[in-house]
Structure formats: C-alpha cells, structure tokens
Protein backbone atom coordinates (compact mmCIF):
# COMPACT_ATOMS: atom_id res chain seq x y z
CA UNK A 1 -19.02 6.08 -18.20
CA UNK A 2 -21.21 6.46 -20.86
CA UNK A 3 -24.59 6.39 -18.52
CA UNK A 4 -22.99 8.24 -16.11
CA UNK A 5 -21.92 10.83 -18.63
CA UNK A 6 -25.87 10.94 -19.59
CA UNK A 7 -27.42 11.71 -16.51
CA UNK A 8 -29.25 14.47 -15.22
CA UNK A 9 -26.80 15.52 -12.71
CA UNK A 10 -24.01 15.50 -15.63
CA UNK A 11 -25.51 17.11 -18.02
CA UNK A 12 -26.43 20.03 -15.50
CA UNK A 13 -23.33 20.23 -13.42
CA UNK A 14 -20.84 19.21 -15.65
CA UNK A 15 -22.23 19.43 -19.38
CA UNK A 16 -23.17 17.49 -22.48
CA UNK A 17 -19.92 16.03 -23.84
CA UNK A 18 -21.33 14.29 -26.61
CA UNK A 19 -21.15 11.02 -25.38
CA UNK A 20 -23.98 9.12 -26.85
CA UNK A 21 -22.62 5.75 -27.90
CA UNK A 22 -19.84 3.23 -26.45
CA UNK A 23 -17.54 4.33 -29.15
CA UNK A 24 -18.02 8.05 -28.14
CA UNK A 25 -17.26 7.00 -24.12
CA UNK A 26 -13.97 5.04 -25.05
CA UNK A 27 -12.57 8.08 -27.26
CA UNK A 28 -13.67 10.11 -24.02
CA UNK A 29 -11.47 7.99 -21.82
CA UNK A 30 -8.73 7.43 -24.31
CA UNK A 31 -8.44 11.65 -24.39
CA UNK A 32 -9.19 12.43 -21.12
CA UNK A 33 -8.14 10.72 -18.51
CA UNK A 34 -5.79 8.17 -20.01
CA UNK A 35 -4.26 10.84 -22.13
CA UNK A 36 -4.17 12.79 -18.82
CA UNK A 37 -2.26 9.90 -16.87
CA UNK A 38 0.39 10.27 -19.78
CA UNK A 39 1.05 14.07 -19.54
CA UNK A 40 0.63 14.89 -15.40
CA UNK A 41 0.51 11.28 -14.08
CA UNK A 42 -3.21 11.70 -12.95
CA UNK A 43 -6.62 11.56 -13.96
CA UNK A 44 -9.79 10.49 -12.92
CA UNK A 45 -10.14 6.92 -11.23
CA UNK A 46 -13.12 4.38 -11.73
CA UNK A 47 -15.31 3.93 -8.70
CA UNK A 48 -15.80 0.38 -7.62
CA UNK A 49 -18.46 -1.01 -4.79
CA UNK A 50 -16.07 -3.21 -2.62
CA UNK A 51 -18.92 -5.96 -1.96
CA UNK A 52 -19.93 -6.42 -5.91
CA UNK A 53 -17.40 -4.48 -8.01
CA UNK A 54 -19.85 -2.48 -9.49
CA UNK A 55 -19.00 0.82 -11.34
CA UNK A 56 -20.50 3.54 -9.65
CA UNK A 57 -18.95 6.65 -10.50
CA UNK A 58 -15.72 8.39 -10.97
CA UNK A 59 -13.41 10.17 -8.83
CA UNK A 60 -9.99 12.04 -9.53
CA UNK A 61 -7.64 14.81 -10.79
CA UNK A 62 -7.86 16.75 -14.05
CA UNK A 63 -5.27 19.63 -14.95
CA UNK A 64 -7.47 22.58 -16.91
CA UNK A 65 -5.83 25.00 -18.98
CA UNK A 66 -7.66 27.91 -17.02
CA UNK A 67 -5.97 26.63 -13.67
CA UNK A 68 -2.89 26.42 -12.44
CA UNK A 69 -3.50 23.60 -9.69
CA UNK A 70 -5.04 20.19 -10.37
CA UNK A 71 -8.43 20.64 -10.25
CA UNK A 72 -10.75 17.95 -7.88
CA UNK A 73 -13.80 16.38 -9.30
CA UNK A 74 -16.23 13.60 -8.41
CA UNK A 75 -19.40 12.12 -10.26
CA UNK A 76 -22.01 9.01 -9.38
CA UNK A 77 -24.34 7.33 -10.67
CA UNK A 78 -27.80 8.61 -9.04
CA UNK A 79 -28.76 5.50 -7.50
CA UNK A 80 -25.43 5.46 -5.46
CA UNK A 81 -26.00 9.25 -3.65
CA UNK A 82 -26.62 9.14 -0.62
CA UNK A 83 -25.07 6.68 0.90
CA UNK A 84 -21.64 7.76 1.99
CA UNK A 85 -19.91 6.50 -0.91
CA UNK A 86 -18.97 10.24 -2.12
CA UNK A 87 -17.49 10.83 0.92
CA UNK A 88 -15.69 7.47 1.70
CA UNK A 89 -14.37 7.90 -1.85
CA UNK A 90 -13.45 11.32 -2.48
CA UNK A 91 -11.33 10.92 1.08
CA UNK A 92 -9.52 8.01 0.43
CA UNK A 93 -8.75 9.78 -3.11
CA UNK A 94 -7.27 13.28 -1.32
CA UNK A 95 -4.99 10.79 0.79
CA UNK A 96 -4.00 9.40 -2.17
CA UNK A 97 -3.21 11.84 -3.88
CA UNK A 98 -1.41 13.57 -1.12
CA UNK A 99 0.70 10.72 0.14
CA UNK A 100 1.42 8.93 -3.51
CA UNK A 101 1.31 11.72 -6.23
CA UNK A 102 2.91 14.48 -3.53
CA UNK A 103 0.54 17.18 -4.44
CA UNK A 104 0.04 19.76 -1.79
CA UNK A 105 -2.55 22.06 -3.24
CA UNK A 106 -6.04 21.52 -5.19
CA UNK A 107 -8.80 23.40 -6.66
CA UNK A 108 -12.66 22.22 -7.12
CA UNK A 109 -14.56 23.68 -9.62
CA UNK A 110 -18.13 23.46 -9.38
CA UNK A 111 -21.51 25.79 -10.57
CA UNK A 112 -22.36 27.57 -8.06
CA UNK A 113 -26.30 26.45 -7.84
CA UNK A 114 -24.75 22.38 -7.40
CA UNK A 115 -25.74 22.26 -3.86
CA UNK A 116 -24.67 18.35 -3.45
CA UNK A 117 -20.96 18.81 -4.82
CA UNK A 118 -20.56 22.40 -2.78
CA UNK A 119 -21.85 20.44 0.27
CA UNK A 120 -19.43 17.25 -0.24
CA UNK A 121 -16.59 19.92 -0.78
CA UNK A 122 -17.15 21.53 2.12
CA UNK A 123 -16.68 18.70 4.44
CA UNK A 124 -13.85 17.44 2.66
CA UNK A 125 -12.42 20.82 4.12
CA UNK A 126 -12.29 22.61 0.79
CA UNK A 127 -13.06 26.39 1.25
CA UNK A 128 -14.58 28.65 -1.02
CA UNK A 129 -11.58 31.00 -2.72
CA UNK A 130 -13.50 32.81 -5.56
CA UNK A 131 -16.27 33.02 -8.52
CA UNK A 132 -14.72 32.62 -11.81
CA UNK A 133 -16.05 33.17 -15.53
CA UNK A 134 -15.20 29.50 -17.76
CA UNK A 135 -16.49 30.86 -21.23
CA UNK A 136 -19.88 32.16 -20.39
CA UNK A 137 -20.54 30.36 -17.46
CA UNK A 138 -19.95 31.54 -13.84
CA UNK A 139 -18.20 28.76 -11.67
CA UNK A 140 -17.08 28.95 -8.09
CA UNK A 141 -13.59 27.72 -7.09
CA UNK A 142 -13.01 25.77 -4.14
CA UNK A 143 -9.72 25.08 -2.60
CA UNK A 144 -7.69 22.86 -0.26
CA UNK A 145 -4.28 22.26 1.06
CA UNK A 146 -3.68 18.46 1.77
C-alpha cells in the first residue's frame, strides 16, 4: 500500500495522502478500509497475482460523505497495467459485490483527464452520469446498475 499510495498515477488521480512511511500506510488501512468494513461492511480488497501471491493493487468499495451510493475504485501498481488484471479484477469484484453484499447501484468517481480508469469504467459498463465539484476539484461521476 504504501508504494502504491506513492506512485505517479496516485498521486495524480487520486492524491497525496501523506503516506510516506509503513507506520503512515497501516494507520491508512486501520481508518480506511478496515474502519470502513466496520461501519458499511465494505471496503477496498487487496489484489493478489494467483500464480505468486504478489500484491499488486487494490480494488473495492468506499462510502464518501458527498455520495449517496458506494462509490467504485481500483488502483495498481504500474508494472501490473496492462495486462488484463484491471479488468479480470474489477469484474470479479462487481459480481461480488452484487451477489454477496446485495448492492444494486454504484458510482465511480474519477478526474476527468484519467484516461486509463474512464476507459476501464467504461467497459465494465459504467456510464457517464455527471461532472461534479469535490472541494476545488472537478470530478466526473460514473455509474452502474449491477
């Protein structure tokens, strides 16, 4: 998490969360995601290569106070793009979520200049519903009924 956190791509697409140390990425996790598990009963999962277990990204739900539908999100580690692994993934994660956690509807937030994520969203049949202001920033939302 924390050199995924540190990337280019992050720190673009997603922002600097001040993540700089393996202290700093554990408090992340502790109140993000796992706090996030305890309150909706999702969060963002850790993305494992089958053939080596090797951490290559993250995949998952988060719930933002600016939203009122559980918003969609995927990161990877650059070496990893590419590949099919986004796509393999981030499927197997909207079935998931779907068929296990029973959630029907789901937002994707992503700048609108991310070309990668808008393209990835796209085939995973999320459609473009509107541009948004998040602070200062201009995001686009993205939508999808499972």
């Amino acid at each position: 998490m924390l050199r995924l956190m540190n990337t280019p791509a992050w720190l673009k697409y997603i922002g600097d969360r001040k993540v700089y140390t393996e202290n700093d990425a554990r408090k992340y996790l502790i109140e993000g995601s796992i706090e996030s598990y305890r309150t909706y009963g999702y969060g963002f999962y850790m993305v494992v290569r089958k053939h080596d277990m090797l951490s290559i990204g993250t995949c998952g739900l988060t719930q933002r106070d600016y939203l009122d539908t559980p918003d969609f999100g995927f990161a990877f580690l650059p070496e990893h793009g590419r590949q099919g692994y986004a796509f393999e993934v981030a499927s197997a994660c909207l079935d998931f979520i779907r068929d296990t956690l029973g959630i029907q509807h789901l937002l994707a937030i992503t700048l609108p200049d991310n070309e990668r994520s808008i393209r990835l969203l796209t085939k995973l049949e999320f459609l473009f519903e509107k541009t948004i202001m998040e602070g200062e920033e201009e995001v686009s939302v993205y939508a999808r009924f499972l």
